[in-house]
Protein backbone atom coordinates (compact mmCIF):
# COMPACT_ATOMS: atom_id res chain seq x y z
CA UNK A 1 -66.83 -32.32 4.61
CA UNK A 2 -65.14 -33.67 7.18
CA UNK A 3 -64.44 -31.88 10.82
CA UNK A 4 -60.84 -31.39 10.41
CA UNK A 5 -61.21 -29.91 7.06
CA UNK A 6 -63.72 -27.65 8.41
CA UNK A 7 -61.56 -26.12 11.31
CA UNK A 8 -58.55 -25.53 8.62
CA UNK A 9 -61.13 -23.78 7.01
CA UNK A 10 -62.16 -21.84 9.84
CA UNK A 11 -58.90 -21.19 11.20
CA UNK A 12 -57.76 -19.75 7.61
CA UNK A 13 -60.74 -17.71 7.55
CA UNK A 14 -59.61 -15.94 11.03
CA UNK A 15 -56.06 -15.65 9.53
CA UNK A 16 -57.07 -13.78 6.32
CA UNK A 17 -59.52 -11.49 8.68
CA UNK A 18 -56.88 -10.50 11.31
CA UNK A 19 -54.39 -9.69 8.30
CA UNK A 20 -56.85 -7.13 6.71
CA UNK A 21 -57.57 -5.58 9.76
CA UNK A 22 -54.04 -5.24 10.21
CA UNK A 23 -54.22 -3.71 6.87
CA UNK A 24 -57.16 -1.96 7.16
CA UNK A 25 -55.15 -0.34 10.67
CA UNK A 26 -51.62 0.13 8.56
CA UNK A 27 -53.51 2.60 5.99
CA UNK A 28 -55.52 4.30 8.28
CA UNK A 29 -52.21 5.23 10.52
CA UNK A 30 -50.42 6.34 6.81
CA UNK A 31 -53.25 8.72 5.80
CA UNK A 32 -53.64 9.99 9.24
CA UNK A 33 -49.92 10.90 9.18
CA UNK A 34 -50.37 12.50 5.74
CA UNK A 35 -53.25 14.48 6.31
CA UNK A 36 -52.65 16.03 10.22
CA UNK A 37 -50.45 18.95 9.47
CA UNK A 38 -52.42 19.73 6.43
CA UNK A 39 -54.60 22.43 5.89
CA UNK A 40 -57.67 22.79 3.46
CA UNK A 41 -55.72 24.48 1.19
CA UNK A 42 -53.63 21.10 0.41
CA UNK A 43 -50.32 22.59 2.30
CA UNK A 44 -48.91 21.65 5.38
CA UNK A 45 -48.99 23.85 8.28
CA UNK A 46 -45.86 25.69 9.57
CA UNK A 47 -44.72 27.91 11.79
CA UNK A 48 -44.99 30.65 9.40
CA UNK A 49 -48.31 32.40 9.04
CA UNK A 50 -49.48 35.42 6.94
CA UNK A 51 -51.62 38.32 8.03
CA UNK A 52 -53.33 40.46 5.11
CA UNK A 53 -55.53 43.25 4.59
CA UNK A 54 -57.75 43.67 1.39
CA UNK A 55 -59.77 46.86 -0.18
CA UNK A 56 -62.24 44.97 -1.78
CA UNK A 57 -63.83 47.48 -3.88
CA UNK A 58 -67.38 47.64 -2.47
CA UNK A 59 -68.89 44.29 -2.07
CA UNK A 60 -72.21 44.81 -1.90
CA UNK A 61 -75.19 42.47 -2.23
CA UNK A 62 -78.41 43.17 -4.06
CA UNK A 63 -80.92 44.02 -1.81
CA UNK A 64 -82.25 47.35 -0.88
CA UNK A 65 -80.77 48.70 3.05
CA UNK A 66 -83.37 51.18 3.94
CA UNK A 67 -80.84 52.42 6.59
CA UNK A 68 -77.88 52.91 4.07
CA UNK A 69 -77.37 55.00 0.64
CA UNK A 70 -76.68 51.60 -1.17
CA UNK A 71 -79.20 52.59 -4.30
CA UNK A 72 -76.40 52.37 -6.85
CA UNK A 73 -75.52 48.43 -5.90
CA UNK A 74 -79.73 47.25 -6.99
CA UNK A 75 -80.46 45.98 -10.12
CA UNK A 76 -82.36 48.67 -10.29
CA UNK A 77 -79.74 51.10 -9.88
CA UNK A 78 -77.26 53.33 -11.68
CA UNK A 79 -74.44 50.94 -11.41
CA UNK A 80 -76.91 48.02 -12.67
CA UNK A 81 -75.61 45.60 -9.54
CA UNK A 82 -77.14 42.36 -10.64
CA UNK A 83 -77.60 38.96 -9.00
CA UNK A 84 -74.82 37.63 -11.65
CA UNK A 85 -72.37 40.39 -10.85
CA UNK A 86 -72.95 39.94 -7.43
CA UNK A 87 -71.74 36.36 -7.63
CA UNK A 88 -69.01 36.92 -9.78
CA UNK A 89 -67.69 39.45 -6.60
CA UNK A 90 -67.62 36.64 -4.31
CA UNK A 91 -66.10 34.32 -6.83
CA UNK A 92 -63.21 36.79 -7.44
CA UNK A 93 -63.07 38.08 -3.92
CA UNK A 94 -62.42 34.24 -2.70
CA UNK A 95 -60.27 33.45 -5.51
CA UNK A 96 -57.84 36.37 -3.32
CA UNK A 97 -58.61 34.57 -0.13
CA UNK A 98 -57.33 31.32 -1.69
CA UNK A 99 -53.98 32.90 -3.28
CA UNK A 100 -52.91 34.61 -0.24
CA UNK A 101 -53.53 30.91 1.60
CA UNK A 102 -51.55 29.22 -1.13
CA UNK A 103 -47.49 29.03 0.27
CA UNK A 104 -48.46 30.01 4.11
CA UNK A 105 -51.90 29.82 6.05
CA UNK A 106 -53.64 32.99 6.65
CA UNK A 107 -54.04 33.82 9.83
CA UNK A 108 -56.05 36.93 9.63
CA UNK A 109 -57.58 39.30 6.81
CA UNK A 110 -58.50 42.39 7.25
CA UNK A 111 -61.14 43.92 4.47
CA UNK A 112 -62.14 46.99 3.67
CA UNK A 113 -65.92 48.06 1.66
CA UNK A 114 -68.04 45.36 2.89
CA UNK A 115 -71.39 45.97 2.99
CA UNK A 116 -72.45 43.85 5.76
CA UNK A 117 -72.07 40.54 7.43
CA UNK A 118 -74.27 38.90 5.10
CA UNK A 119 -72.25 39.39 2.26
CA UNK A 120 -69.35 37.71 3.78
CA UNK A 121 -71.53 34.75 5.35
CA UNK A 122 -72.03 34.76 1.29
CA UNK A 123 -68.26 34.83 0.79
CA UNK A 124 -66.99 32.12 3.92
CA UNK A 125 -70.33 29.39 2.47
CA UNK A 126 -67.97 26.83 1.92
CA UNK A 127 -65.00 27.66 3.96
CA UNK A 128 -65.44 26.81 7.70
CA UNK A 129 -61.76 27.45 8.33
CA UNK A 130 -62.75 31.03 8.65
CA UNK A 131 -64.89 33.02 10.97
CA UNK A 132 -65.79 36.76 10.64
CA UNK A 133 -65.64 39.86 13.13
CA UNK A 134 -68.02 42.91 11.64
CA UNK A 135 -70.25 45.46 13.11
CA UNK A 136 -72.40 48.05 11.15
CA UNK A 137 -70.69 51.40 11.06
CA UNK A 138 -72.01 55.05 10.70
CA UNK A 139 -70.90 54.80 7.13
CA UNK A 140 -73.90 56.78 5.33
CA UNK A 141 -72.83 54.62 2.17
CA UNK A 142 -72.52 51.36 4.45
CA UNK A 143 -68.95 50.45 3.69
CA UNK A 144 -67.47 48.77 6.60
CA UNK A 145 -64.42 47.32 7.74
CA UNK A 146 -64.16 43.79 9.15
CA UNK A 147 -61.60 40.95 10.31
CA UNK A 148 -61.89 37.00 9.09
CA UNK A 149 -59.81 34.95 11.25
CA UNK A 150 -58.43 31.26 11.07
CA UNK A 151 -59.74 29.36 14.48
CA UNK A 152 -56.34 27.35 14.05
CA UNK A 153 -54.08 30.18 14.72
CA UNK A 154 -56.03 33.19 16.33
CA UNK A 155 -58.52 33.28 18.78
CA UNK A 156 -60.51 36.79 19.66
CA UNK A 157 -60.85 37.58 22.77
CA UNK A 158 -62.84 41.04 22.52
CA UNK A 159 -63.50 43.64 19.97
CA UNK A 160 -65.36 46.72 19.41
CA UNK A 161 -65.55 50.00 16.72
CA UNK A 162 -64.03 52.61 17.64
CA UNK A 163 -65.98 56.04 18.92
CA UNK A 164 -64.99 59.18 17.44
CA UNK A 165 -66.01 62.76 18.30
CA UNK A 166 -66.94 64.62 15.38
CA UNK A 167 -66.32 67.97 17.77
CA UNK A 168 -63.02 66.90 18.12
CA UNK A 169 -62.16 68.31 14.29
CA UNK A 170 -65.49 69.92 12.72
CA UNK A 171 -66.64 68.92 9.29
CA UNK A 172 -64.92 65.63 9.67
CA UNK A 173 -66.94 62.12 9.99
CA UNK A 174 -64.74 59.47 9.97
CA UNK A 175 -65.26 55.63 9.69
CA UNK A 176 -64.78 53.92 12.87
CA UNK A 177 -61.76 51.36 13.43
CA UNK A 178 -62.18 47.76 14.00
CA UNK A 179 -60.62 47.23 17.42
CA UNK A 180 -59.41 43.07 17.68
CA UNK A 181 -57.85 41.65 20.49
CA UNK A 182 -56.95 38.21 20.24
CA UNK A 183 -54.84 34.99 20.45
CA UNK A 184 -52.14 34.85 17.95
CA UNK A 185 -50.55 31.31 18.52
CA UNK A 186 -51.47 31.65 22.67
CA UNK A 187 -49.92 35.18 22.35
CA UNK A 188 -52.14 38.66 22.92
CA UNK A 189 -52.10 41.19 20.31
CA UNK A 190 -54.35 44.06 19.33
CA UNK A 191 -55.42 44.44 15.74
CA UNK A 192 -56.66 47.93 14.53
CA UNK A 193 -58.35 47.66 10.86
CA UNK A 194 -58.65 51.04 9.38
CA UNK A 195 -60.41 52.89 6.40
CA UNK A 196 -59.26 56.58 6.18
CA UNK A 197 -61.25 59.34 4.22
CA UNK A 198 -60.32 59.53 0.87
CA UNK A 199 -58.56 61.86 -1.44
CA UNK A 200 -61.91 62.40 -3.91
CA UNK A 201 -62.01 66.00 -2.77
CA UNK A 202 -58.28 66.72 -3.55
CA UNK A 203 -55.37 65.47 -1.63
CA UNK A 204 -54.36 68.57 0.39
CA UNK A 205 -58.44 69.62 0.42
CA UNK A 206 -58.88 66.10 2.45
CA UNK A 207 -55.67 66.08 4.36
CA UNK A 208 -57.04 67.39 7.43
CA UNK A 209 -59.52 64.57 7.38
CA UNK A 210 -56.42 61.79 7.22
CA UNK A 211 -54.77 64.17 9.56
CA UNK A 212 -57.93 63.43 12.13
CA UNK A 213 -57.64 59.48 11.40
CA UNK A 214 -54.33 59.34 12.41
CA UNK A 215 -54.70 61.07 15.51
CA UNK A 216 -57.53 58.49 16.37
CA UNK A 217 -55.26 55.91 15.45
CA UNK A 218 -52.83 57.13 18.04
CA UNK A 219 -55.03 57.93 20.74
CA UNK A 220 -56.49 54.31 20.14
CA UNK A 221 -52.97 52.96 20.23
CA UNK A 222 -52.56 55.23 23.83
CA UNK A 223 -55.03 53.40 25.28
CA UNK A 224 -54.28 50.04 24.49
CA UNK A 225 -50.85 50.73 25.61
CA UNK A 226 -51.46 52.06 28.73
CA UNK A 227 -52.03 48.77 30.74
CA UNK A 228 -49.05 46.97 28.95
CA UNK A 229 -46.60 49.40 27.44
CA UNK A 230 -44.91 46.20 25.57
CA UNK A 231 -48.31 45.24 23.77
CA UNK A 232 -48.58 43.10 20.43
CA UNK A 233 -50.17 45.71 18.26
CA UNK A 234 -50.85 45.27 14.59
CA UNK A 235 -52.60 47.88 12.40
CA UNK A 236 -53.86 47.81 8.64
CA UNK A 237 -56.10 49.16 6.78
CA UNK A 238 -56.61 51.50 3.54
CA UNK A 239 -54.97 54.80 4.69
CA UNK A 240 -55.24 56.69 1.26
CA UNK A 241 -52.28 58.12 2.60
CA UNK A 242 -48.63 56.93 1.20
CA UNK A 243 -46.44 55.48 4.09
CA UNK A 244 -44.19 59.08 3.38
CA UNK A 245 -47.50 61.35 3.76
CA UNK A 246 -47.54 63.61 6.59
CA UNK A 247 -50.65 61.68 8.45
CA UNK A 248 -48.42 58.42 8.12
CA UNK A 249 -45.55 59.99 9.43
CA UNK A 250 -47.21 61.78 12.17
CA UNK A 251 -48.75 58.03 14.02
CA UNK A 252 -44.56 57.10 14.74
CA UNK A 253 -43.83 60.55 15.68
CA UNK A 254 -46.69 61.19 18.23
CA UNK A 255 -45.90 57.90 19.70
CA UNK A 256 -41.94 58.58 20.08
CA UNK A 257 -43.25 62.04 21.49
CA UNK A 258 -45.57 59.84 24.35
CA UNK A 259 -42.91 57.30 24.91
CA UNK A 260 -40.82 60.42 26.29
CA UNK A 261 -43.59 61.89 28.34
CA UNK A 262 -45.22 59.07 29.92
CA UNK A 263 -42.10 56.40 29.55
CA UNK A 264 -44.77 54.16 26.91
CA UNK A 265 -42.37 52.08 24.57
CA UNK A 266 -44.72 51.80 21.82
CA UNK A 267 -42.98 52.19 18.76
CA UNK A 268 -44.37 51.17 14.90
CA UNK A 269 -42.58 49.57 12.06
CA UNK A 270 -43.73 50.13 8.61
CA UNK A 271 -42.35 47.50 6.28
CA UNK A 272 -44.05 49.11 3.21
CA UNK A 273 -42.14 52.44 3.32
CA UNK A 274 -38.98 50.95 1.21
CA UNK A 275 -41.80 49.36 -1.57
CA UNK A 276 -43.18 53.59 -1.88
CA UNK A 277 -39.48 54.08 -2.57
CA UNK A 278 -38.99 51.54 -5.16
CA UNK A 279 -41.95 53.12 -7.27
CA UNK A 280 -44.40 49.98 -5.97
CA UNK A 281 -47.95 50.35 -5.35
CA UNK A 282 -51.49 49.08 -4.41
CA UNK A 283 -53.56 51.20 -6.58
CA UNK A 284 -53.02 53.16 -9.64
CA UNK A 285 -55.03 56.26 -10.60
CA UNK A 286 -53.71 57.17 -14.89
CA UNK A 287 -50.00 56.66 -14.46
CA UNK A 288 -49.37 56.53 -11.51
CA UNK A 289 -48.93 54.02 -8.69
CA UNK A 290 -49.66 54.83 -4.95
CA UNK A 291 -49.22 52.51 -2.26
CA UNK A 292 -52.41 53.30 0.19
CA UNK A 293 -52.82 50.22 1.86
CA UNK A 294 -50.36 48.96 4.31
CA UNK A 295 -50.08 47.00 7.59
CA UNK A 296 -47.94 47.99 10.43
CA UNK A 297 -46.27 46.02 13.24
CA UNK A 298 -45.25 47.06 16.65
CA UNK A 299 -41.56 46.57 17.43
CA UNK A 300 -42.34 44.83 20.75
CA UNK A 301 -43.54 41.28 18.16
CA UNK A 302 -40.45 41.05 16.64
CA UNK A 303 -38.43 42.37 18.99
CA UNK A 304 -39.50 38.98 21.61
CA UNK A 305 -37.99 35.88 20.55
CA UNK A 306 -41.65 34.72 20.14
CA UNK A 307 -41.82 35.91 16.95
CA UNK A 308 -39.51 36.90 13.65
CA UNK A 309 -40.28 39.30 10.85
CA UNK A 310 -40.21 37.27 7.88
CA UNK A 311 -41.13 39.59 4.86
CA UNK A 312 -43.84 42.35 3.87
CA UNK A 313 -45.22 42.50 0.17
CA UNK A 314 -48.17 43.78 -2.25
CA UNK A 315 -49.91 40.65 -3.73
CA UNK A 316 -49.93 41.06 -7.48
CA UNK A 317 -49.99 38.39 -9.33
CA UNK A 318 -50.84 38.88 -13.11
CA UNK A 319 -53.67 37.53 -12.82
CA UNK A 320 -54.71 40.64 -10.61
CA UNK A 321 -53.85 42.40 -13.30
CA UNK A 322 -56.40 44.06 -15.86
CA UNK A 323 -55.56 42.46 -19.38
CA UNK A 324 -53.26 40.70 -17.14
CA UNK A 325 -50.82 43.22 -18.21
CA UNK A 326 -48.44 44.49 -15.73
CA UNK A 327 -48.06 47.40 -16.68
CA UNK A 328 -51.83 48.01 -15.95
CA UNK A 329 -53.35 48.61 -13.20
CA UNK A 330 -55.76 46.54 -10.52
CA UNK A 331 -58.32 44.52 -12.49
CA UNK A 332 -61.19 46.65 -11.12
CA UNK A 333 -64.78 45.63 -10.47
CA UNK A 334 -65.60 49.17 -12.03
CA UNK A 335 -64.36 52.05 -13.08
CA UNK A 336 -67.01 55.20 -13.16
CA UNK A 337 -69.93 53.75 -14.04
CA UNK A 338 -68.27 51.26 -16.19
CA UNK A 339 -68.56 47.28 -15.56
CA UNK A 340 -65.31 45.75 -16.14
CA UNK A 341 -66.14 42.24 -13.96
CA UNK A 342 -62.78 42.17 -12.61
CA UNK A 343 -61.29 42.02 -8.28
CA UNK A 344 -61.01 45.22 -7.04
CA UNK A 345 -58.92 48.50 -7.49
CA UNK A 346 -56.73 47.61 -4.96
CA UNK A 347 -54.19 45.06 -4.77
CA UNK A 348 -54.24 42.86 -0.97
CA UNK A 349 -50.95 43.61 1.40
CA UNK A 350 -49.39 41.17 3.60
CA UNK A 351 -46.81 40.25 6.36
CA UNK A 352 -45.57 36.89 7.11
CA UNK A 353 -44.48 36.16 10.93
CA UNK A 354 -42.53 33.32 12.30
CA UNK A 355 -43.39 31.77 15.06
């Protein structure tokens, strides 16, 4: 081979390299540009988020708390809480997580019957989009509230459980409220994730307990307010209370009676009122449907041109559904002492807010 056949050679060599690392350069750009505003979920991100809350129907894990009443979740144990059912829980319980994700990212989820942080460590494994906010109440039964958050749209800045004092009303031990504050796209708010007594004893026998949860709720709300009387406040949670029942009612009334005695504008929208109306509901018990878990937004987010109400609903799909019947209720993990192997006995809630 001669030289000058050589250096074409070469010099078509260098030509063929620079055009596939133009190429190479080209593709990488394009699936950048695909993939940027995308989410794990497969959707791109928006400026519309979704912020949910979820009675999980006690997701417990199988080992023995010697500082809890947990003996009925242990293999050993009425309920027969096995390693298998466990799993299935966490597969259904995500399975939730992933549908409320699917249209609009979730920015927050509030839960309800958790046993502990473990069990949601268990739950979040695979899914590093989501960090968790839990601390072990004075539950004697060790069902706690909690809050998982998406890093890309809120950011906590402090949180707590609520104190309560059980001299306060006699007789009464309530669970304590998840207090959040946090970053909600570079904007404060205050999230307040509640689990009220329930109505096993009767509903008007155990109204006086609800009656006590709302008044912590307000005096909670009070404080917060204080400093800022136009704060970002959020609140959700399992109230086992219909948004028309007298301890619903009663949080928007004390406030309008402290906005006119110490000039704080705090005032509450409840989205879910008009779904009690139209017969809808989150839980069923025989025939009937009763709308106990709800999420409620302070007028001063959608009253700032920061953000706009988009839409409130109860997320049903039929799959949620036992039978997959709608005219069932919740496909329930258990009912009595009964394994059915399905979500949980409660349907999620959710708001969507645009940014």
């Amino acid at each position: 081979m001669d030289q000058i056949c050589f250096n074409k050679i070469m010099k078509c060599m260098n030509i063929n390299r620079i055009v596939v690392l133009i190429a190479a350069v080209l593709l990488s750009c394009s699936y950048h540009t695909d993939t940027t505003n995308k989410n794990k979920y497969g959707k791109a991100n928006s400026s519309i988020c979704r912020i949910a809350f979820y009675n999980v129907e006690n997701l417990f894990d199988t080992e023995d708390d010697p500082h809890i009443n947990d003996n009925e979740f242990l293999p050993t144990g009425k309920l027969k809480w096995t390693e298998e059912r466990y799993r299935g829980k966490l597969k259904h319980v995500k399975e939730v997580i992933d549908g409320l994700n699917k249209e609009h990212t979730l920015a927050f989820l509030g839960m309800a019957e958790v046993e502990n942080k473990a069990v949601l460590e268990e739950l979040l494994k695979n899914d590093s989009a989501y960090q968790i906010i839990h601390y072990n109440s004075s539950d004697n039964r060790g069902i706690d509230v909690c809050l998982l958050y998406n890093t890309s749209y809120f950011t906590p800045l402090t949180s707590y459980l609520s104190s309560y004092k059980s001299d306060a009303t006699p007789k009464v031990n309530l669970r304590e409220v998840l207090v959040v504050k946090g970053l909600l796209w570079n904007d404060t708010i205050h999230v307040l994730v509640n689990h009220w007594p329930s109505r096993r004893e009767g509903e008007e026998e155990s109204e006086y307990k609800r009656a006590a949860a709302a008044a912590l709720t307000e005096r909670l709300i009070d404080s917060i307010s204080r400093n800022n009387e136009f704060c970002n406040i959020i609140i959700m949670g399992d109230f086992n209370d219909q948004p028309n029942d007298r301890s619903i009612v009663s949080i928007s009334t004390m406030l309008q009676l402290r906005s006119t005695t110490t000039n704080h504008a705090v005032e509450l929208t409840n989205p879910f009122a008009a779904m009690q109306d139209a017969g809808e509901g989150t839980c069923k018990y025989k025939r009937d449907w009763f709308l106990f878990d709800q999420i409620f937004i302070s007028n001063s987010m959608t009253n700032k041109k920061r953000y706009q109400f988009v839409s409130a609903k109860i997320y049903n799909p039929e799959w949620l559904y036992y039978k997959q019947d709608i005219h069932s209720g919740p496909y329930r993990t258990y009912l009595g002492n009964k394994y059915y192997g399905g979500y949980s006995d409660h349907f999620p809630v959710y708001v969507e807010l645009k940014k």
